[in-house]
Protein backbone atom coordinates (compact mmCIF):
# COMPACT_ATOMS: atom_id res chain seq x y z
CA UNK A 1 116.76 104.41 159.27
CA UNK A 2 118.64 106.39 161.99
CA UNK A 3 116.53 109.47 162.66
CA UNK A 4 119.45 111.80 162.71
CA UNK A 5 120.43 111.31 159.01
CA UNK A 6 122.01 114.18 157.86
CA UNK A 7 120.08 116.45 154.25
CA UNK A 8 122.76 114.99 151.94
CA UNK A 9 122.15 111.39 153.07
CA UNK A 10 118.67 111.60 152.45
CA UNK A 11 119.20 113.46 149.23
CA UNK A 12 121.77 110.36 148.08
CA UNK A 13 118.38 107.66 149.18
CA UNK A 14 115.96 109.51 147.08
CA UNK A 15 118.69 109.69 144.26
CA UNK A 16 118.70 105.94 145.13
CA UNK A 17 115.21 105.46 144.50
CA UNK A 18 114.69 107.45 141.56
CA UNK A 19 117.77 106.17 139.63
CA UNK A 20 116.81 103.62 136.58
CA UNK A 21 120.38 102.22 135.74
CA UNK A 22 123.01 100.02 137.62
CA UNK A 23 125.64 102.72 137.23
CA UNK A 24 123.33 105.39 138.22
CA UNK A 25 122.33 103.13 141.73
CA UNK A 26 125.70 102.73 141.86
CA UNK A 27 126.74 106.29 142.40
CA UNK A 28 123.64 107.07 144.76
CA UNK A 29 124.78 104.24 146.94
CA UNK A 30 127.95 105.34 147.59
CA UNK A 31 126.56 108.75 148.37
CA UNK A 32 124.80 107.18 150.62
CA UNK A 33 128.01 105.55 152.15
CA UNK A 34 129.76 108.54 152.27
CA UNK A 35 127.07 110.04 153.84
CA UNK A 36 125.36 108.04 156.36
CA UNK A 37 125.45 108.53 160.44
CA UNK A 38 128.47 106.44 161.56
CA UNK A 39 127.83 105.27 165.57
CA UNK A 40 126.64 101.87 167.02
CA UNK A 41 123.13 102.25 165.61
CA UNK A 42 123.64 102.89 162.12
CA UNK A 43 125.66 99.80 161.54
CA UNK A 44 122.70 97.76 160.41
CA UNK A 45 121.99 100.65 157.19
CA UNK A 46 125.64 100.74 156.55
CA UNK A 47 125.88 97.03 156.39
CA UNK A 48 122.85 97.13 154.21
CA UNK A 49 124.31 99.65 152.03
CA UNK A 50 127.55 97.42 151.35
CA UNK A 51 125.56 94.90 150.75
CA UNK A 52 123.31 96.65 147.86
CA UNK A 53 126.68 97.93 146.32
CA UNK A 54 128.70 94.17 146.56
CA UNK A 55 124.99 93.27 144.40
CA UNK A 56 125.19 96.41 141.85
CA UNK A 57 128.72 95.96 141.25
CA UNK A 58 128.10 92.32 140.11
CA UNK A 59 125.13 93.57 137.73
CA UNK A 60 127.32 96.58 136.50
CA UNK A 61 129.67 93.17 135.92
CA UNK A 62 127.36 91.15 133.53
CA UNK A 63 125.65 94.24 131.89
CA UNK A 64 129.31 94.90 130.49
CA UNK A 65 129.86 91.90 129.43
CA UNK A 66 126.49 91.58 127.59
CA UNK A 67 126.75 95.16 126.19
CA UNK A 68 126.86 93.45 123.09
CA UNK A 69 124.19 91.32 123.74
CA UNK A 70 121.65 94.18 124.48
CA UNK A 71 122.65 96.20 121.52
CA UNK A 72 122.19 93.32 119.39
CA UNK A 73 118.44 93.29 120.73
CA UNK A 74 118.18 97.08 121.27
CA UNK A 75 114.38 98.20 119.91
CA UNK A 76 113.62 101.37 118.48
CA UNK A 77 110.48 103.19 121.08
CA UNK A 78 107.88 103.75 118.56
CA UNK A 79 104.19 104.64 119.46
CA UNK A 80 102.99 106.77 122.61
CA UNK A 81 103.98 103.78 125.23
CA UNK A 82 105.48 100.54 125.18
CA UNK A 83 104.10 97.27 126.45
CA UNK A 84 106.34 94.81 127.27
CA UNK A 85 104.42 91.27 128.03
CA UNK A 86 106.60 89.05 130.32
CA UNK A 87 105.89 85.79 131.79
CA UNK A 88 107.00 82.09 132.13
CA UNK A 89 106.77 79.40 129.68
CA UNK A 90 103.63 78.05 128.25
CA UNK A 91 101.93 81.45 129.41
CA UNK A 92 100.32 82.33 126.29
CA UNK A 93 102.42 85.38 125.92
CA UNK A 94 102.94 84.84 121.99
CA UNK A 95 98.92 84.30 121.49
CA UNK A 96 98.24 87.03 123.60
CA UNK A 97 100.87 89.37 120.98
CA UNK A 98 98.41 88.46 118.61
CA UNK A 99 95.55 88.71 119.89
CA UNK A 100 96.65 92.15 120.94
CA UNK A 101 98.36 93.20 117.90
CA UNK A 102 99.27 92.70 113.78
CA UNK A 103 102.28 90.89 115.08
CA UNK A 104 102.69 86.81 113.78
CA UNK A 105 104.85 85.47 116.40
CA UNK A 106 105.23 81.86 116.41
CA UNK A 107 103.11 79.66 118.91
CA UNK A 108 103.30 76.39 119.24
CA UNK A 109 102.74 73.97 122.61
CA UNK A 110 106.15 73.13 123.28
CA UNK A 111 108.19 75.42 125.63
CA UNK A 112 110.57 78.21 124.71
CA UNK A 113 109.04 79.26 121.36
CA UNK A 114 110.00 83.11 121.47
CA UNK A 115 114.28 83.03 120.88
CA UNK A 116 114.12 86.82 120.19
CA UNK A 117 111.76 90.05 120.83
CA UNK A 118 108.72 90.35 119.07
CA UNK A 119 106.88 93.32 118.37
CA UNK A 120 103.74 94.60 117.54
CA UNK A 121 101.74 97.88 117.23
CA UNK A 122 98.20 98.29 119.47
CA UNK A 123 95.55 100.14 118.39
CA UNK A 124 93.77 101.58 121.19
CA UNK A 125 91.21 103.75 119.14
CA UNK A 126 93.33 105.35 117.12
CA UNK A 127 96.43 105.69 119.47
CA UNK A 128 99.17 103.42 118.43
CA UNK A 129 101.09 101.48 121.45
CA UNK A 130 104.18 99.22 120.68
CA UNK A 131 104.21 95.74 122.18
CA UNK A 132 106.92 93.87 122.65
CA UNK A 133 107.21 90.00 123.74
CA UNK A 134 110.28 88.59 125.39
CA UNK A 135 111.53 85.61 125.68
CA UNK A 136 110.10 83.33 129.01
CA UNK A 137 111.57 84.24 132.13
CA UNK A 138 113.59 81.17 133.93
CA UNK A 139 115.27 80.87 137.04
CA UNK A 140 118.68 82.05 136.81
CA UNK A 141 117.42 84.28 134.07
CA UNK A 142 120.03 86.96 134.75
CA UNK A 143 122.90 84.56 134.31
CA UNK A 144 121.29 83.25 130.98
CA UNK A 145 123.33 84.43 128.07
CA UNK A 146 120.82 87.16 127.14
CA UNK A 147 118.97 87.15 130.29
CA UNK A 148 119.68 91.23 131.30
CA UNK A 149 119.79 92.13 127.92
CA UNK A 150 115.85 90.98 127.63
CA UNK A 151 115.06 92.23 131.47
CA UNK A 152 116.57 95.60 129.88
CA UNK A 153 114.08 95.86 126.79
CA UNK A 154 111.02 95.51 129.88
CA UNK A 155 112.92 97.73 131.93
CA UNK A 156 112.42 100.74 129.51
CA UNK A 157 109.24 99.96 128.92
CA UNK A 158 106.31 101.96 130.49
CA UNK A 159 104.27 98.90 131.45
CA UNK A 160 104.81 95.38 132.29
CA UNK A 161 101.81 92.85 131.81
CA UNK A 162 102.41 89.35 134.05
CA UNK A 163 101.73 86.14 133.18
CA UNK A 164 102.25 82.89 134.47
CA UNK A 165 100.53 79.69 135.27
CA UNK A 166 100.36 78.71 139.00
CA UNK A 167 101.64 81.26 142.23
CA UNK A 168 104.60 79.89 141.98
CA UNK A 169 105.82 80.83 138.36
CA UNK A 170 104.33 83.96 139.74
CA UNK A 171 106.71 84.19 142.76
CA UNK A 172 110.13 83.34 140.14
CA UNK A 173 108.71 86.26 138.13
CA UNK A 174 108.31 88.61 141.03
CA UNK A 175 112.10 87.42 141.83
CA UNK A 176 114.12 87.82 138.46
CA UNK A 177 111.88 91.17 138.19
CA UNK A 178 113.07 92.49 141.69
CA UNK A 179 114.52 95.85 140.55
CA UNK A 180 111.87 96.52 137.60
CA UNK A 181 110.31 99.39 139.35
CA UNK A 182 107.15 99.78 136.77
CA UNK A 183 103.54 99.72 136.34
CA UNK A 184 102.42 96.02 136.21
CA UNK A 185 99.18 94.35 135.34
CA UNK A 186 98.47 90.39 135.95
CA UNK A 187 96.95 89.10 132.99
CA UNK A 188 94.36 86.76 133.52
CA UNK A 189 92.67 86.44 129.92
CA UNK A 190 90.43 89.55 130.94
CA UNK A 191 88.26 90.36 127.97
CA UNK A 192 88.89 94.75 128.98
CA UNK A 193 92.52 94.15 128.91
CA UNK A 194 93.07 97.35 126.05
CA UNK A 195 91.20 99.22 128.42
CA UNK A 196 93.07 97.84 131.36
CA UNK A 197 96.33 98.92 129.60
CA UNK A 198 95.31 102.39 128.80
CA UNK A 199 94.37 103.19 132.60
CA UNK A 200 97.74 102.32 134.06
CA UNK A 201 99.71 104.02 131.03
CA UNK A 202 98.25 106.78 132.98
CA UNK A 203 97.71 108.53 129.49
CA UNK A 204 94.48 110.20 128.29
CA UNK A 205 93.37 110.55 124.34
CA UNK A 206 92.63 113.89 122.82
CA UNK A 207 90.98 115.03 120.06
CA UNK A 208 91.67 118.53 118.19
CA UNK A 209 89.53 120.42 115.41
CA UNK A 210 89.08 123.02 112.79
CA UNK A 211 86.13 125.39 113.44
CA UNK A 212 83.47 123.96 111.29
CA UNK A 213 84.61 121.05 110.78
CA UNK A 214 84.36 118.09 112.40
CA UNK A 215 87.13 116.11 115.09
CA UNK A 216 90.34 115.19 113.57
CA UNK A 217 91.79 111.40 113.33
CA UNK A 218 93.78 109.74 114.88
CA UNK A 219 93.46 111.84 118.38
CA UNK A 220 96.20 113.02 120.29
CA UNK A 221 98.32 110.70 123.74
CA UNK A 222 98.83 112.64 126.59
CA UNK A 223 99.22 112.60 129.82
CA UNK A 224 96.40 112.84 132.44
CA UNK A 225 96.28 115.93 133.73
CA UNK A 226 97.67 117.96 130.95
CA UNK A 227 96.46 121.57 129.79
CA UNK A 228 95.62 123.01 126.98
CA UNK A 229 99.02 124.30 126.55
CA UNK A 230 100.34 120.96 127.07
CA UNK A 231 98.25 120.25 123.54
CA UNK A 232 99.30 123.04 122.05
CA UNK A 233 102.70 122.50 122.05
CA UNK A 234 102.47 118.88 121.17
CA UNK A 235 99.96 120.58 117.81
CA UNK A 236 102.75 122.98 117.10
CA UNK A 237 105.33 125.39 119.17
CA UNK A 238 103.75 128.90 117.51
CA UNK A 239 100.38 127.95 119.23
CA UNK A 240 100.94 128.98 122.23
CA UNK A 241 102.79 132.74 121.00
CA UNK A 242 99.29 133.33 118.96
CA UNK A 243 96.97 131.62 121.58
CA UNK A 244 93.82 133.13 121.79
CA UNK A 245 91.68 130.73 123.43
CA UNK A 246 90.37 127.15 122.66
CA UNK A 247 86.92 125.76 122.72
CA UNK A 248 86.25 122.12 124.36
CA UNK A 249 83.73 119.77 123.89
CA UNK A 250 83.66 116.85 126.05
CA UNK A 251 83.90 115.89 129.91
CA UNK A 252 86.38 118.76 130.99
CA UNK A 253 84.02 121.70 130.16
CA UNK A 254 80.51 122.44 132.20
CA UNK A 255 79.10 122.46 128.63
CA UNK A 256 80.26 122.21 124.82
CA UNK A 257 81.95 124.40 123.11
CA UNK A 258 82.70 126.26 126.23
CA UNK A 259 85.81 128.68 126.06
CA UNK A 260 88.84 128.39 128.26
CA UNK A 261 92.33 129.01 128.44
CA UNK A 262 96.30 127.42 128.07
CA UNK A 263 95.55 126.19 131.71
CA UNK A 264 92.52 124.04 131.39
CA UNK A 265 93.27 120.29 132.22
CA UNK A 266 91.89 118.14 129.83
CA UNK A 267 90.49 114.54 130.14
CA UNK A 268 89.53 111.52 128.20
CA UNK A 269 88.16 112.16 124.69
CA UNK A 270 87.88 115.78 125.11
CA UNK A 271 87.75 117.48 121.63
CA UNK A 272 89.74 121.09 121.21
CA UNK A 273 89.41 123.22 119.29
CA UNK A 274 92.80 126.03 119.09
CA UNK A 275 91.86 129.63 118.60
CA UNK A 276 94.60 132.07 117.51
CA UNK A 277 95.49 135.71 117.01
């Protein structure tokens, strides 16, 4: 990139970068048009920029016209995350559902078993995570009749797990996935996988109490690094008004039952206990 690129191009690149639909791309990169140093050495980015909007405006094309499509498979988020498990034929993606899940999908040894979504609910001691199955990825998948529609259901997901048979179903995965800018895991019938899953959701598990009694079930999904207010307003909004101070018991705290306040980050399994006014 030209180093004399002007604030509002690099605003319009990190716009670029951060945006998670076509439309929204769309817009950034011709920002970034509008924007970008024009002399003999910035032909190169601008060429690449016409070249990323020619290749939007043909996706913008097909989502249209499959806007009906997605809708027809659009899945209610349900759960603290959602696991989408996406890989090439033959994979194992549908016994892996169930292995993972209460889900029934059917499996059978012939290719292209999964028509539609399936979906499932993960238990990860006590915190419920939805899992959803789509249909094996192909070449060409994009120009298949419900081929973005699917790619959309993993693109609003929070994690992606891989799988695939050889490096080179591995490469036509990495290819009809280009723009899926999430968390990914390569399944590789790892007997931690739960665990796996929970670490890259980047979430941690919480539980809170009453005094004198003992921790509450199921615990509480947040993210890592949250506070004690960040609990508190997940328990219930007038918590933090009549916040007095909480007691923790678990990794977060020197020792148990220590006192702290709103701004105390939590971790894994801590259990809280809210004090109010």
């Amino acid at each position: 990139m030209p180093i004399n690129a002007k604030p509002e191009f690099l605003r319009a690149r990190a716009k670029y970068s951060e945006a998670n639909t076509t439309n929204e791309k769309l817009k950034a990169l011709y920002e970034m048009l509008k924007t970008a140093p024009k002399h003999k050495g910035s032909e190169v980015l601008i060429a690449d920029i016409n070249s990323k909007i020619a290749k939007h405006k043909r996706l913008a094309e097909k989502e249209a016209t499959q806007k009906k499509g997605r809708a027809k498979f659009s899945i209610k988020k349900e759960g603290s995350a959602t696991v989408c498990l996406v890989g090439t034929t033959n994979s194992g993606k549908s016994t892996l559902l169930k292995k993972l899940t209460n889900a029934k999908p059917e499996i059978a040894i012939y290719p292209f078993t999964t028509k539609i979504p399936q979906i499932g609910t993960l238990d990860y001691h006590g915190v419920k995570l939805q899992v959803i199955e789509i249909p094996s990825i192909t070449k060409g998948f994009r120009d298949t009749k419900n081929g973005l529609a699917f790619l959309s259901i993993a693109r609003t997901s929070d994690i992606i797990i891989l799988m695939f048979n050889n490096d080179k179903e591995k490469k036509l995965l990495d290819g009809e996935l280009y723009d899926v800018d999430l968390p990914k895991l390569i399944f590789k019938n790892q007997s931690n996988l739960k665990d796996r899953i929970w670490n890259k959701l980047g979430l941690i598990k919480v539980y809170t109490k009453q005094p004198g009694k003992e921790k509450e079930h199921p615990p509480v999904s947040l993210k890592k690094n949250s506070c004690v207010r960040d609990l508190a307003e997940h328990v219930h909004k007038d918590f933090i008004e009549k916040f007095k101070f909480a007691r923790i018991w678990g990794k977060s705290v020197k020792f148990n039952s220590q006192r702290v306040g709103l701004d105390h980050t939590l971790k894994d399994d801590d259990i809280v206990e809210l004090h109010t006014n």
